[in-house]
Each structure stands twice: as C-alpha cells, then as structure tokens.
Protein backbone atom coordinates (compact mmCIF):
# COMPACT_ATOMS: atom_id res chain seq x y z
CA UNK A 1 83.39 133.18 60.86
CA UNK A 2 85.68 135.07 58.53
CA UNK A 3 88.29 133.27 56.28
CA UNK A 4 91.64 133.83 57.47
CA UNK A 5 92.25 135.47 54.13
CA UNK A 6 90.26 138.14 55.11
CA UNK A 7 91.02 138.57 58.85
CA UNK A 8 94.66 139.25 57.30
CA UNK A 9 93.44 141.57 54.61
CA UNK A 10 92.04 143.38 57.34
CA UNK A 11 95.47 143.33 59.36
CA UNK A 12 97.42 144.43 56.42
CA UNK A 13 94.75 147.44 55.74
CA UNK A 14 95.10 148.58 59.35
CA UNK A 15 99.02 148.35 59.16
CA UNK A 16 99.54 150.15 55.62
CA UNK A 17 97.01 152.88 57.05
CA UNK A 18 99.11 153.23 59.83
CA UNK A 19 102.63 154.26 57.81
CA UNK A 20 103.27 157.41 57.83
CA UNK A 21 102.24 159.74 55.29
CA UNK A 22 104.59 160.59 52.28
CA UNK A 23 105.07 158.92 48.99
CA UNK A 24 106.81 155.88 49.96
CA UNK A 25 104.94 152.58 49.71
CA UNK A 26 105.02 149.69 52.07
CA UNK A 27 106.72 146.82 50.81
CA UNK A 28 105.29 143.21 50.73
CA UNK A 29 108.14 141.30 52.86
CA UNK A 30 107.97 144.74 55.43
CA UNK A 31 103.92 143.64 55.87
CA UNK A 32 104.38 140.08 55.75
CA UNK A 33 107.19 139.96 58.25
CA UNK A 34 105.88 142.68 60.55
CA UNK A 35 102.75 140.91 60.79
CA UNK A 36 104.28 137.36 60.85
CA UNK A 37 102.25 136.26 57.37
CA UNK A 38 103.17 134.16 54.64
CA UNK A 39 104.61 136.42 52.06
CA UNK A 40 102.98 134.47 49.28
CA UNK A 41 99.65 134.68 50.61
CA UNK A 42 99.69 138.11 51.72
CA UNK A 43 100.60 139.16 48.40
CA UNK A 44 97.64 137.47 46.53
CA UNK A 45 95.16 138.56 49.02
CA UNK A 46 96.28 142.48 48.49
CA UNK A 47 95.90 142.19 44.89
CA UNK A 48 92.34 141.59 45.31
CA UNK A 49 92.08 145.00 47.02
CA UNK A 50 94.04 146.33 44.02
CA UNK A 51 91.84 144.97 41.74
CA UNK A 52 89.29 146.58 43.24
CA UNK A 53 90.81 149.87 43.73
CA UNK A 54 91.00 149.95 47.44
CA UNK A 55 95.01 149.62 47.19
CA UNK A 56 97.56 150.65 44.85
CA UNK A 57 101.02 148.52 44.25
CA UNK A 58 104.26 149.24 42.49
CA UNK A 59 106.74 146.53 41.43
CA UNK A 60 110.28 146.86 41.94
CA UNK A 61 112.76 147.61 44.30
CA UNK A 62 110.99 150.73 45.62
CA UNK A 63 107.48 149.29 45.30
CA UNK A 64 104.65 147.82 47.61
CA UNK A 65 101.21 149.11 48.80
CA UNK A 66 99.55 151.93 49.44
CA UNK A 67 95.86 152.73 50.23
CA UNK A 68 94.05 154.13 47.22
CA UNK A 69 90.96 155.64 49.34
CA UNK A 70 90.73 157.78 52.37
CA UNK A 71 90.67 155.32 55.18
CA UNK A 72 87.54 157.18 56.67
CA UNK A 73 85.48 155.44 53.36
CA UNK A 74 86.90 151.94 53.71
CA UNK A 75 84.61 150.10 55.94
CA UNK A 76 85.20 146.28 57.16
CA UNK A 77 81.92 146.04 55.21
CA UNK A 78 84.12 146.66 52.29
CA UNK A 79 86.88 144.10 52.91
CA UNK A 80 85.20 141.69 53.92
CA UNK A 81 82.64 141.93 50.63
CA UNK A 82 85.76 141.96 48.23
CA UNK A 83 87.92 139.12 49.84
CA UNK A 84 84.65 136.58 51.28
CA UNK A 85 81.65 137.45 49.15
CA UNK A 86 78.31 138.45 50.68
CA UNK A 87 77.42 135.16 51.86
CA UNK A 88 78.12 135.68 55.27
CA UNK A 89 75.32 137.93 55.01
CA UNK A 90 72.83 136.33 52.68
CA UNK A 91 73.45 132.83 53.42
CA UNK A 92 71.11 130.51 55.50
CA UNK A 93 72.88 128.41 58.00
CA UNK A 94 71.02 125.09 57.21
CA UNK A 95 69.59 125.95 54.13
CA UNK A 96 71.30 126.15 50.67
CA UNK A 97 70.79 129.38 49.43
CA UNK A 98 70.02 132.74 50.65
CA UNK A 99 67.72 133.21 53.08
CA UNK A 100 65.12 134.96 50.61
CA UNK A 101 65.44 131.96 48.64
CA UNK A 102 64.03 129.10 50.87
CA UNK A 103 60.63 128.22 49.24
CA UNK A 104 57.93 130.22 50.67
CA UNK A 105 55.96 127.26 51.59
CA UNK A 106 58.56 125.96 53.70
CA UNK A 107 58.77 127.19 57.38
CA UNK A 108 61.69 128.91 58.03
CA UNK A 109 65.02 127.00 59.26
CA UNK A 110 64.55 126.68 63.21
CA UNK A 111 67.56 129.38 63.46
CA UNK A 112 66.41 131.77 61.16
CA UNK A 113 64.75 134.62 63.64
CA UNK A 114 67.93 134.27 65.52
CA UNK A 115 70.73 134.52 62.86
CA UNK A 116 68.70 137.08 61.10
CA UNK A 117 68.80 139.97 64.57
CA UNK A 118 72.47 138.17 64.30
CA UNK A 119 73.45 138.96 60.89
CA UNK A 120 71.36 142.92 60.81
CA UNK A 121 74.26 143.18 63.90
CA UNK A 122 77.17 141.90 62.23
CA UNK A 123 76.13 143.87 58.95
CA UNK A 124 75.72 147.12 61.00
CA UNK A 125 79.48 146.97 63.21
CA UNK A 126 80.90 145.98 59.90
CA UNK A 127 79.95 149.01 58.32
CA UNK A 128 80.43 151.59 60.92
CA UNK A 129 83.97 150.42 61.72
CA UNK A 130 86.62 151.90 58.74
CA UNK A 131 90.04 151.63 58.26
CA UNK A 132 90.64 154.98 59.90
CA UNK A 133 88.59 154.10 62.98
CA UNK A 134 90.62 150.88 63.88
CA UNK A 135 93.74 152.32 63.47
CA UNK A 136 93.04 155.38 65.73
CA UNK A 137 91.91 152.57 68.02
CA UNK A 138 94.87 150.45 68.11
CA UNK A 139 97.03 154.06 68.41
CA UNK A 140 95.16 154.96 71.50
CA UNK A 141 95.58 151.45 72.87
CA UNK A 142 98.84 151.80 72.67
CA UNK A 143 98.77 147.68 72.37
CA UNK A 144 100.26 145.78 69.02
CA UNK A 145 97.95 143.51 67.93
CA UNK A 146 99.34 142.78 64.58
C-alpha cells in the first residue's frame, strides 16, 4: 500500500526522534546502516522532508539530520502526504481519477462503499499516530523493529 520510500521515511523519522536530545545531528551512513537502507536512497528520501521543513540537515563531517518540528505535530498523515502524494486517499481503485471525479451519471465502481469506510479508516490512524507516539511505542516494547 505505501511505497517503500515512504515506509523508510517513516523508519528514519522514528529513529532520528529517538536520539537523544542535544545538538548533535544524526548522520546519514549512522541511519542507513542502523536501519540496514541503501545510503543513497535514504538520503534522497530525507531531503524531501527537508524540503518541506519537517527535517533539518548539515553537510560535512559533523552533519546529518535532525527533526525540525516537535514530534507530537508530525503525524504519519504528514509523511506519507510529502513522500506518496494524496492519492492513496483520493484515488479510485478502478477508476482513473479521484473518486469525486467519476462522472455523476456513472454508478459508482462496485468497490467504492467499501474502500471509501476503508480509506475514512486509514485517513483517521494516519493522523492520530505522530512521530512522538510511535517512538514511545517502540520504547515501551522494548522490541527493535528498525
């Protein structure tokens, strides 16, 4: 359902929100290696979130990634939006085009009552869960799952 560029933007949010505090940023080979990730990759996909403010990076040496917003504000909502689009949420499965696009005339694809209660689900979770949230989670689990 989600592009593995995002399910790894999501990883690397949870893991640079989980670095202790102080002015130190977590480096790009640190991330990628920690969470087994191409390097390359990993890289392009966090510059999205610094394009859009989420993250901040510093070259050099002594640089890498830090998160620009309290955790508590960055919702999977958020991520997800910046690195996949909204069409996960718009989209109709067979049709081309959002759902509010499908001519009026025509009846509705025969999974659109379904994916609709579907998608106002998946909308919902992704917007309660933040940043802050998952990584209290995966603290209290006491589990790795990066």
């Amino acid at each position: 359902m989600l592009s593995n560029s995002c399910r790894y933007a999501i990883r690397a949010m949870i893991y640079i929100a989980s670095q202790p505090e102080g002015p130190g940023k977590t480096g790009i080979k640190q991330i990628a290696k920690d969470l087994d990730l191409p390097t390359p990759f990993l890289a392009k996909i966090l510059q999205q979130l610094v394009r859009q403010k989420v993250l901040s990076s510093l070259k050099g040496p002594h640089g890498g990634f830090s998160i620009l917003r309290d955790p508590k504000t960055i919702t999977l909502y958020d991520i997800i939006k910046i690195i996949d689009g909204e069409d996960i949420f718009t989209d109709c499965i067979i049709h081309s085009g959002t759902c509010s696009c499908v001519d009026s005339e025509q009846k509705s694809c025969p999974v659109h009552e379904d994916y609709s209660n579907v998608r106002s689900e998946l909308i919902n979770l992704f917007k309660r869960k933040n940043i802050f949230n998952l990584v209290e989670e995966v603290k209290q689990s006491g589990e790795i799952f990066i």
